[in-house]
C-alpha atoms as a PDB file:
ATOM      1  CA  UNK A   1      10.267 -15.218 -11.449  1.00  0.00           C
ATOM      2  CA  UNK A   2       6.960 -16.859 -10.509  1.00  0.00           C
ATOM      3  CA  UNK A   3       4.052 -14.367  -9.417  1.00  0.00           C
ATOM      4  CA  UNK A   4       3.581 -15.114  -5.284  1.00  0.00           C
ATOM      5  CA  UNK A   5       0.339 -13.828  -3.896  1.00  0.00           C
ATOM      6  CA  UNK A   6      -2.282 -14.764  -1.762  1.00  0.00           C
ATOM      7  CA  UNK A   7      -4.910 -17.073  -2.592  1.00  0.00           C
ATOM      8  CA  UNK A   8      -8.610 -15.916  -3.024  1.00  0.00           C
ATOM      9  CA  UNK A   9      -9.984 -18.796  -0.465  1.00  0.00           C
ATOM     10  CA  UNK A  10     -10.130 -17.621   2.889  1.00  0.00           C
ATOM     11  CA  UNK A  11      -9.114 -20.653   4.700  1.00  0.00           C
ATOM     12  CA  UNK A  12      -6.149 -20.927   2.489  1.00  0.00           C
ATOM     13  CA  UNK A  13      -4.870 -17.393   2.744  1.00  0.00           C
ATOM     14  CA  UNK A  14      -4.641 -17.936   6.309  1.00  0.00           C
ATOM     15  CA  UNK A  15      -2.964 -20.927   6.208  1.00  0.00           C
ATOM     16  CA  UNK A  16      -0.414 -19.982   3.822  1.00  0.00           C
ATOM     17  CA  UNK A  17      -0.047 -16.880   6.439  1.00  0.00           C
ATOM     18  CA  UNK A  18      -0.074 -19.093   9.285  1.00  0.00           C
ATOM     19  CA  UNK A  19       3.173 -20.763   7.868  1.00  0.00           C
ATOM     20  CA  UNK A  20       4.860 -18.093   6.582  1.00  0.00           C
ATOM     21  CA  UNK A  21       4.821 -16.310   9.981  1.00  0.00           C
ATOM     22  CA  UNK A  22       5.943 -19.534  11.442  1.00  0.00           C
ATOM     23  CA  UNK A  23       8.800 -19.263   9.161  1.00  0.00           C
ATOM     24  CA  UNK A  24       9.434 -15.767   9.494  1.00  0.00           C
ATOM     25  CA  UNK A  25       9.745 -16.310  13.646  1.00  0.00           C
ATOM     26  CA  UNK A  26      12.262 -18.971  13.202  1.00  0.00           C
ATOM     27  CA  UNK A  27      14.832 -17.152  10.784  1.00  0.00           C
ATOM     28  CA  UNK A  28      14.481 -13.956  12.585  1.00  0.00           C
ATOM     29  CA  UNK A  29      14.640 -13.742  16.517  1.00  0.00           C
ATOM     30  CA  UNK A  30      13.122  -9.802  16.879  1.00  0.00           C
ATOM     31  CA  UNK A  31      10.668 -10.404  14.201  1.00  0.00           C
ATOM     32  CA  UNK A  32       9.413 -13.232  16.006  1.00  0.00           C
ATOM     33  CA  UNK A  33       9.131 -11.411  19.262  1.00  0.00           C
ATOM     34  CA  UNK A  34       6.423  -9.014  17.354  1.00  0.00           C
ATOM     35  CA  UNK A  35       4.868 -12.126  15.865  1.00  0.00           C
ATOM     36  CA  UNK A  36       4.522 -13.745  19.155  1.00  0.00           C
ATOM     37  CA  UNK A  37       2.973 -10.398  20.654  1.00  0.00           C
ATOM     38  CA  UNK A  38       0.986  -9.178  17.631  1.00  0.00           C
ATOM     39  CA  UNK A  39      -0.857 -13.121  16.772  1.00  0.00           C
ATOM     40  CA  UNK A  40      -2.301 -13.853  13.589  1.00  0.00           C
ATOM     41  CA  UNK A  41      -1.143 -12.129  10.633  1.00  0.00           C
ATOM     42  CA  UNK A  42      -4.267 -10.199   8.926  1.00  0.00           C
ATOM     43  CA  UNK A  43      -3.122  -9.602   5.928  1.00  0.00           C
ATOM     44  CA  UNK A  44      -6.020  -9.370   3.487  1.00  0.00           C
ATOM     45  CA  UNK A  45      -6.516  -8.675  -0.476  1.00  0.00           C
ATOM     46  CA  UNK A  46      -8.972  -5.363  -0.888  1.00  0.00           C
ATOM     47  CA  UNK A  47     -10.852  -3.726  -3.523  1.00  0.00           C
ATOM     48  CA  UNK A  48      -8.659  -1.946  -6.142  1.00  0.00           C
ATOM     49  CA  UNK A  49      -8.253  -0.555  -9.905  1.00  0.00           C
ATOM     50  CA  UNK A  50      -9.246   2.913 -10.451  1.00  0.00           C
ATOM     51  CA  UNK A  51     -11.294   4.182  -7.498  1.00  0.00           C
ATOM     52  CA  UNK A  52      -8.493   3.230  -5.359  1.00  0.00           C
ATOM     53  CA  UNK A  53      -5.616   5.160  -7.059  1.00  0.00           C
ATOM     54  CA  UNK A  54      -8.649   7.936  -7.378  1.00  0.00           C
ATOM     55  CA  UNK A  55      -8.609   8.293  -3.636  1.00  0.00           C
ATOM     56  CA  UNK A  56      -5.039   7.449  -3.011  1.00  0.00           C
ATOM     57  CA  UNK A  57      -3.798  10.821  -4.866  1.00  0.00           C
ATOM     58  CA  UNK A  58      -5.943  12.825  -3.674  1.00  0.00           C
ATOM     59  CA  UNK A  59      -4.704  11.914   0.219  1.00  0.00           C
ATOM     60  CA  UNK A  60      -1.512  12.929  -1.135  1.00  0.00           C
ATOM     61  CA  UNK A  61       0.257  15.738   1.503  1.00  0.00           C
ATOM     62  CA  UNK A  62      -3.038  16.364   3.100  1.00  0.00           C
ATOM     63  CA  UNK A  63      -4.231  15.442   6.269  1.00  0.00           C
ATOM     64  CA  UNK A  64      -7.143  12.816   6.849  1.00  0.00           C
ATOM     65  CA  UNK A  65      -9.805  14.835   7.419  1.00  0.00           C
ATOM     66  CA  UNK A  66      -8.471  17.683   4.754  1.00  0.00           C
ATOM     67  CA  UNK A  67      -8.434  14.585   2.301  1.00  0.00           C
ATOM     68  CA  UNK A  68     -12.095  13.679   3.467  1.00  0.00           C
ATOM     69  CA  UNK A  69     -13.528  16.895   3.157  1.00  0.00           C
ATOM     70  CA  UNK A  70     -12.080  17.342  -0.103  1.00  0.00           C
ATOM     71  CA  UNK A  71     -12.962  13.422  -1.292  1.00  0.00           C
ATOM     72  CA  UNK A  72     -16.731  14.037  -0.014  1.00  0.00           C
ATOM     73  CA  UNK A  73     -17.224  17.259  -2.201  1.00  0.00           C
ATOM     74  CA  UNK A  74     -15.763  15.614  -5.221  1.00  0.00           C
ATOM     75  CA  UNK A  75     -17.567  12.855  -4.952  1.00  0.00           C
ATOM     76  CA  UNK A  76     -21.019  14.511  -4.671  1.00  0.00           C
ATOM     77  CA  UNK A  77     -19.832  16.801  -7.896  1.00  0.00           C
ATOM     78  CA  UNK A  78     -19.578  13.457  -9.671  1.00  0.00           C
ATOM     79  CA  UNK A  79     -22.888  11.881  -8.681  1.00  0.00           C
ATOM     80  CA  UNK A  80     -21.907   9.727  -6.108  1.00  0.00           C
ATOM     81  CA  UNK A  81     -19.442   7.146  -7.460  1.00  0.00           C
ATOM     82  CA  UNK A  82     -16.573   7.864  -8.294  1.00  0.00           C
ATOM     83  CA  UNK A  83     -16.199   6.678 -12.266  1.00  0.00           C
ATOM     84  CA  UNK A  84     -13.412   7.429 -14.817  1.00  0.00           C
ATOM     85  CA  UNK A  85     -15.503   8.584 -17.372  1.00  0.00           C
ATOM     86  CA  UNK A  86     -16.841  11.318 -15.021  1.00  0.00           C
ATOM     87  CA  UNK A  87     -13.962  12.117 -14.131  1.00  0.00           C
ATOM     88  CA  UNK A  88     -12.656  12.670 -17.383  1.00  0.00           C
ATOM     89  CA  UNK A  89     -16.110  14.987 -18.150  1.00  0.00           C
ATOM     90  CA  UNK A  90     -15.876  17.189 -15.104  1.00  0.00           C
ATOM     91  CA  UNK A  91     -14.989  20.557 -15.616  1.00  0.00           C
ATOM     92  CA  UNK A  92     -12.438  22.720 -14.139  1.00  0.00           C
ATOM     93  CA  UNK A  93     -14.805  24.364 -11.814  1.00  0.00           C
ATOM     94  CA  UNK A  94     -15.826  21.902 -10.332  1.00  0.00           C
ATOM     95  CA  UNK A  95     -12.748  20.501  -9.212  1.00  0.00           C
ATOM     96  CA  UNK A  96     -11.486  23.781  -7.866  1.00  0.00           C
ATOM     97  CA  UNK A  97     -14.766  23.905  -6.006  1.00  0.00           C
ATOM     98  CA  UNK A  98     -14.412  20.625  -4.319  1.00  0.00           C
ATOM     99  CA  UNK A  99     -10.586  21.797  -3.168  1.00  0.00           C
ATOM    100  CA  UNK A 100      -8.531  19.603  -5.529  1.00  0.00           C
ATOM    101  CA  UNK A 101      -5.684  21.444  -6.719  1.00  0.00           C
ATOM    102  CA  UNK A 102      -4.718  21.789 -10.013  1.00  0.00           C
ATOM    103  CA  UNK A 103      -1.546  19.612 -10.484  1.00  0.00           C
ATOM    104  CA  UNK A 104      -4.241  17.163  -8.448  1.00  0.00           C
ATOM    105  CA  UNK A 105      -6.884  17.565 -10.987  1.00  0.00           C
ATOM    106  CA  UNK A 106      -4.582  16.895 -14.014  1.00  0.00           C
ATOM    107  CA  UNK A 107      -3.293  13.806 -12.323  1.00  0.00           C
ATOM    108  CA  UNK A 108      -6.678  12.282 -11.481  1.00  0.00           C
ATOM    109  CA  UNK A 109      -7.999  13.252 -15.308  1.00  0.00           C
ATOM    110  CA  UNK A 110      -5.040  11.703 -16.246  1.00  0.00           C
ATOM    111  CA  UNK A 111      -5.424   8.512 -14.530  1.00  0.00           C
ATOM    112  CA  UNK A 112      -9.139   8.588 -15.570  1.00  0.00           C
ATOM    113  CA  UNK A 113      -8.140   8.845 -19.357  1.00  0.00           C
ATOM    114  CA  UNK A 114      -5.939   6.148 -18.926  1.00  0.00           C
ATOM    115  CA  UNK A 115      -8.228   3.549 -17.241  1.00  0.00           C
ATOM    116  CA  UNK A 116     -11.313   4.751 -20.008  1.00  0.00           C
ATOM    117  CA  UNK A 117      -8.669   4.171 -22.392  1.00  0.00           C
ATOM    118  CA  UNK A 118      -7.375   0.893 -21.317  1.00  0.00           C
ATOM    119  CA  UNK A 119     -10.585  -0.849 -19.815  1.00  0.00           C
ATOM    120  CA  UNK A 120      -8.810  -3.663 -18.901  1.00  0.00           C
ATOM    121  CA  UNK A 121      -6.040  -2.028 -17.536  1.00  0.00           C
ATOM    122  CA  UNK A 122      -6.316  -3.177 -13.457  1.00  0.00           C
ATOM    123  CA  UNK A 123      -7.203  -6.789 -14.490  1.00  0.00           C
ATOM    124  CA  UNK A 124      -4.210  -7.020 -16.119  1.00  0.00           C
ATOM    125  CA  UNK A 125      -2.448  -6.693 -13.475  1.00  0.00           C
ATOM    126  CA  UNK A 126      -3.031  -9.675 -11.927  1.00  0.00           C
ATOM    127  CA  UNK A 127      -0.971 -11.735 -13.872  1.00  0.00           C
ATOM    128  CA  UNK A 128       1.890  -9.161 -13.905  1.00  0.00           C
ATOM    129  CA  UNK A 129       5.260  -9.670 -12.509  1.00  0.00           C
ATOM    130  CA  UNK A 130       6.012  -7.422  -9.460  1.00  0.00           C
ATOM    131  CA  UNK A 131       8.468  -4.970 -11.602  1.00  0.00           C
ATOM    132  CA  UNK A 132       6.257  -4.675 -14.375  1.00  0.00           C
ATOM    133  CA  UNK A 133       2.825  -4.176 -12.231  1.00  0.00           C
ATOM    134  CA  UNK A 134       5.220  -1.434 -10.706  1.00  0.00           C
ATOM    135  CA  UNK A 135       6.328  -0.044 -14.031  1.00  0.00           C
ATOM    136  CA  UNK A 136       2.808   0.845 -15.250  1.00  0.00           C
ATOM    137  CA  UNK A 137       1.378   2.056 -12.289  1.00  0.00           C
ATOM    138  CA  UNK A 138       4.288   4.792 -11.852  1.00  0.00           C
ATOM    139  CA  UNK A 139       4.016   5.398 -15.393  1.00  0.00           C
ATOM    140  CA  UNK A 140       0.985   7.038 -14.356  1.00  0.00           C
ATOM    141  CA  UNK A 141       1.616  10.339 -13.207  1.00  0.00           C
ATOM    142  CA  UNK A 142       0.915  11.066  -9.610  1.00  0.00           C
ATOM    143  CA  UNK A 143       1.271   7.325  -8.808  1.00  0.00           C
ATOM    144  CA  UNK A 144       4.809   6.933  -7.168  1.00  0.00           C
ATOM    145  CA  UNK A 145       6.472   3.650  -5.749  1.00  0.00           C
ATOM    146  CA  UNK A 146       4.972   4.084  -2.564  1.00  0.00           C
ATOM    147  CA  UNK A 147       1.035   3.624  -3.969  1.00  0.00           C
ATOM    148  CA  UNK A 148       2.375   1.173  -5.982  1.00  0.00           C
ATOM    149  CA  UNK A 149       3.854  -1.288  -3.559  1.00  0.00           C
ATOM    150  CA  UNK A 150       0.568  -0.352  -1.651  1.00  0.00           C
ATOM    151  CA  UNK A 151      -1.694  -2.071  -4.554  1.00  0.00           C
ATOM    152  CA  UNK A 152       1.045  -4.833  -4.917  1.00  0.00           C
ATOM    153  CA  UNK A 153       0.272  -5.877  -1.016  1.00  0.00           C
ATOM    154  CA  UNK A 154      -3.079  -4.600   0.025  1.00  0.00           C
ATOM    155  CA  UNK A 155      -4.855  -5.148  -3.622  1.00  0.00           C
ATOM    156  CA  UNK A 156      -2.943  -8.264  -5.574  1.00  0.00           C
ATOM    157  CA  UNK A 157      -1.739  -9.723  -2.536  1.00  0.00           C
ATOM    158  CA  UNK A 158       1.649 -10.085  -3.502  1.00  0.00           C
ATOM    159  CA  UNK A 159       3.838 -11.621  -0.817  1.00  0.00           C
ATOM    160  CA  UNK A 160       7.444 -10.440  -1.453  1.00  0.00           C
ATOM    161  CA  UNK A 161       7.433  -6.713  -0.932  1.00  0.00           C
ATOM    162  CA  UNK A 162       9.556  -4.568   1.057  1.00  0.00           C
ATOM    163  CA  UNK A 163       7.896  -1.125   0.706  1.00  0.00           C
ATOM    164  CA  UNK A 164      11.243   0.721   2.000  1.00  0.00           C
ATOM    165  CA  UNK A 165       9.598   3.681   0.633  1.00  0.00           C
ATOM    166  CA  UNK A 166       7.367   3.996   3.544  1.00  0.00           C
ATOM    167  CA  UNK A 167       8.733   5.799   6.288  1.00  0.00           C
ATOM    168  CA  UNK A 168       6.978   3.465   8.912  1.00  0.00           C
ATOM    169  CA  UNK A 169       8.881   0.932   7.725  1.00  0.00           C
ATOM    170  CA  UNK A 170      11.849   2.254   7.750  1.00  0.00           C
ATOM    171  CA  UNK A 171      10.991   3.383  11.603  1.00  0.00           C
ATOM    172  CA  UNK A 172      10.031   0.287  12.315  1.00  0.00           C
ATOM    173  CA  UNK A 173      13.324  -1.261  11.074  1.00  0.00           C
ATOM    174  CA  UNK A 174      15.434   1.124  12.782  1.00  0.00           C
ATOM    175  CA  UNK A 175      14.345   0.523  16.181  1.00  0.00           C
ATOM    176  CA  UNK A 176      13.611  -2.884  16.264  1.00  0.00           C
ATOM    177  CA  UNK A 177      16.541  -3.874  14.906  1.00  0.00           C
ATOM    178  CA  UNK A 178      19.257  -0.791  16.875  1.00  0.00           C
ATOM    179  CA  UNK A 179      20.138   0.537  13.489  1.00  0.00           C
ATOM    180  CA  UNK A 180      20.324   5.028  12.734  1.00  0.00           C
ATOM    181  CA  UNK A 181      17.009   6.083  10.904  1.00  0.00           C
ATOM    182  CA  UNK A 182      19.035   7.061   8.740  1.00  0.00           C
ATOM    183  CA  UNK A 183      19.934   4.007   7.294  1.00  0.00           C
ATOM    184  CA  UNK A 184      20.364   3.757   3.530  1.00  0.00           C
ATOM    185  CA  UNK A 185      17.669   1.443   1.327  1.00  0.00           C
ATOM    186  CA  UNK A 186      20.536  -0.809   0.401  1.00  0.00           C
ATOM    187  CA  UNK A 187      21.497  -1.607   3.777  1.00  0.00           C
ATOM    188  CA  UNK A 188      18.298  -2.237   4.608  1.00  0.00           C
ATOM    189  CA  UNK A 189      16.701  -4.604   1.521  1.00  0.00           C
ATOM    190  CA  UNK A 190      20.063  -6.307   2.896  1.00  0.00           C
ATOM    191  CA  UNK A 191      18.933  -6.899   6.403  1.00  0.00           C
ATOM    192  CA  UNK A 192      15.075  -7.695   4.890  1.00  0.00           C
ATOM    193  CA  UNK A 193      17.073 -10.873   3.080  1.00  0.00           C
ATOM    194  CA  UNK A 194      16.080 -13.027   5.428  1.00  0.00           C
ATOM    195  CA  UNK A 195      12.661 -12.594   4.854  1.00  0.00           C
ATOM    196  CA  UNK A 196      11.979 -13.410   1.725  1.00  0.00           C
ATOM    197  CA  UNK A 197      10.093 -14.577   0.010  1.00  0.00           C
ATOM    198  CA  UNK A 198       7.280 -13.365   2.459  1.00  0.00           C
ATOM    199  CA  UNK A 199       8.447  -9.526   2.760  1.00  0.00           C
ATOM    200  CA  UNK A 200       5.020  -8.389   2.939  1.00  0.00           C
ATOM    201  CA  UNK A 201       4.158 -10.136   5.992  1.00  0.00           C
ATOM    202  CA  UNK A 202       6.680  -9.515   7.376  1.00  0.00           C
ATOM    203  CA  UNK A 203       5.969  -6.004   6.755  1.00  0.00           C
ATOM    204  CA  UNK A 204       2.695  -6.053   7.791  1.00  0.00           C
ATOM    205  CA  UNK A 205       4.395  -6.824  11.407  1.00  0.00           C
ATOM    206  CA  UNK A 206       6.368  -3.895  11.202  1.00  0.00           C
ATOM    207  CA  UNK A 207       3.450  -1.787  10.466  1.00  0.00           C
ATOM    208  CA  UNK A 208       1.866  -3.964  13.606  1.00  0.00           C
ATOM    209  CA  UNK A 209       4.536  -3.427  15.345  1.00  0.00           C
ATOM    210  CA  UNK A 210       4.468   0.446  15.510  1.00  0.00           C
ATOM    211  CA  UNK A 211       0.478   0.159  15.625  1.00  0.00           C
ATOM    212  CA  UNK A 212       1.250  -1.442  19.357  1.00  0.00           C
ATOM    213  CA  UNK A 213       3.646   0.897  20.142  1.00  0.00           C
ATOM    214  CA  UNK A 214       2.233   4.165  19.575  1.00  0.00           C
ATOM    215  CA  UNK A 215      -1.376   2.598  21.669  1.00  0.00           C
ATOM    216  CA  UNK A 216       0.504   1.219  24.234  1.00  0.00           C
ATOM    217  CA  UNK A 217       1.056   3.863  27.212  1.00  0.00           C
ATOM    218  CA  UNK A 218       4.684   5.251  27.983  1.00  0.00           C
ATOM    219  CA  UNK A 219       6.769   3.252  29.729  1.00  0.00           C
ATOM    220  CA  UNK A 220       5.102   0.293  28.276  1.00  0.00           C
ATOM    221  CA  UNK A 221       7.252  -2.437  26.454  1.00  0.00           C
ATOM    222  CA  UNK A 222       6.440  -2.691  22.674  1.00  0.00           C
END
């Protein structure tokens, strides 16, 4: 299966966007309801490889300003930036005095070996197949499906991802669409069908979606 991302240009990223949320609003009548109300979609590629799965596991079960506290102590124990290789070199102490945890500190020393192992590791990537890009990021540990169909939409720009382990999504789906919250994965990649093969943007509306929703005051349509 051919690798579908967005393109580095600017102007073309947001003309293959423009089309593909043209698209998505014809084949799908509530989904084009939120395009209509959200506009443009903004989906952008951002920095990734290891400082980004750094700071993704360490926001793991905490809150956002627990996981800042913790990221700005660790990251003044290791100089400043955050590197593998001083990662890898910084002791136990250290970590315990910055408030990482320990199964925390074994996972990011593991990921750090890895990446000072495997230099090339995030660039390779790129010309991965969604599966296998999803395969050796989980085969990290402390890297689950969830961060990894993160970096496959906010990092390689990949444009045909249904991240159903999100619970936003899920939310999203559930109420725009009448169906319980409950609703099994399987039922659900079934009702995302229609939106291939641009399943990321349309996720990014859902995420919109409930963005608009949760500013909008009560009583407000969505």
């Amino acid at each position: 299966m051919p690798i579908t991302a967005l393109p580095a240009d600017e102007d073309a990223a947001a003309a293959l966007l423009e089309a593909a949320s043209r698209r998505l609003a014809r084949k799908d009548r509530r989904l084009g309801a939120v395009v209509k109300a959200v506009g443009p979609c903004a989906l952008r590629r951002n920095p990734g490889g290891f400082a980004r799965l750094f700071h993704a596991i360490l926001r793991q079960q905490l809150s956002a300003k627990a996981a800042a506290t913790i990221a700005g102590r660790l990251l003044a124990a290791l100089g400043g930036t955050v590197l593998a290789e001083a990662v890898v070199a910084l002791d136990d102490a250290a970590f315990a005095a910055s408030g990482v945890s320990r199964q925390k500190r074994d996972y990011l020393r593991g990921l750090a070996a890895a990446t000072v192992a495997q230099p090339a590791l995030f660039d390779q990537l790129e010309g991965m197949p969604d599966d296998a890009v999803i395969a050796a990021l989980t085969a990290l540990k402390g890297i689950g499906r969830w961060t990894a169909d993160m970096y496959l939409i906010f990092v390689l720009g990949r444009l045909d991802v249904l991240p159903l382990g999100d619970l936003s999504i899920r939310a999203a789906m559930a109420e725009l669409y009448g169906v319980p919250r409950g609703t099994p994965p399987a039922a659900l990649t079934a009702l995302g069908e229609a939106w291939r093969p641009h399943r990321s943007v349309a996720s990014w509306y859902l995420y919109a979606y409930l963005d608009r929703r949760s500013a909008a005051p009560a009583g407000t349509p969505g």
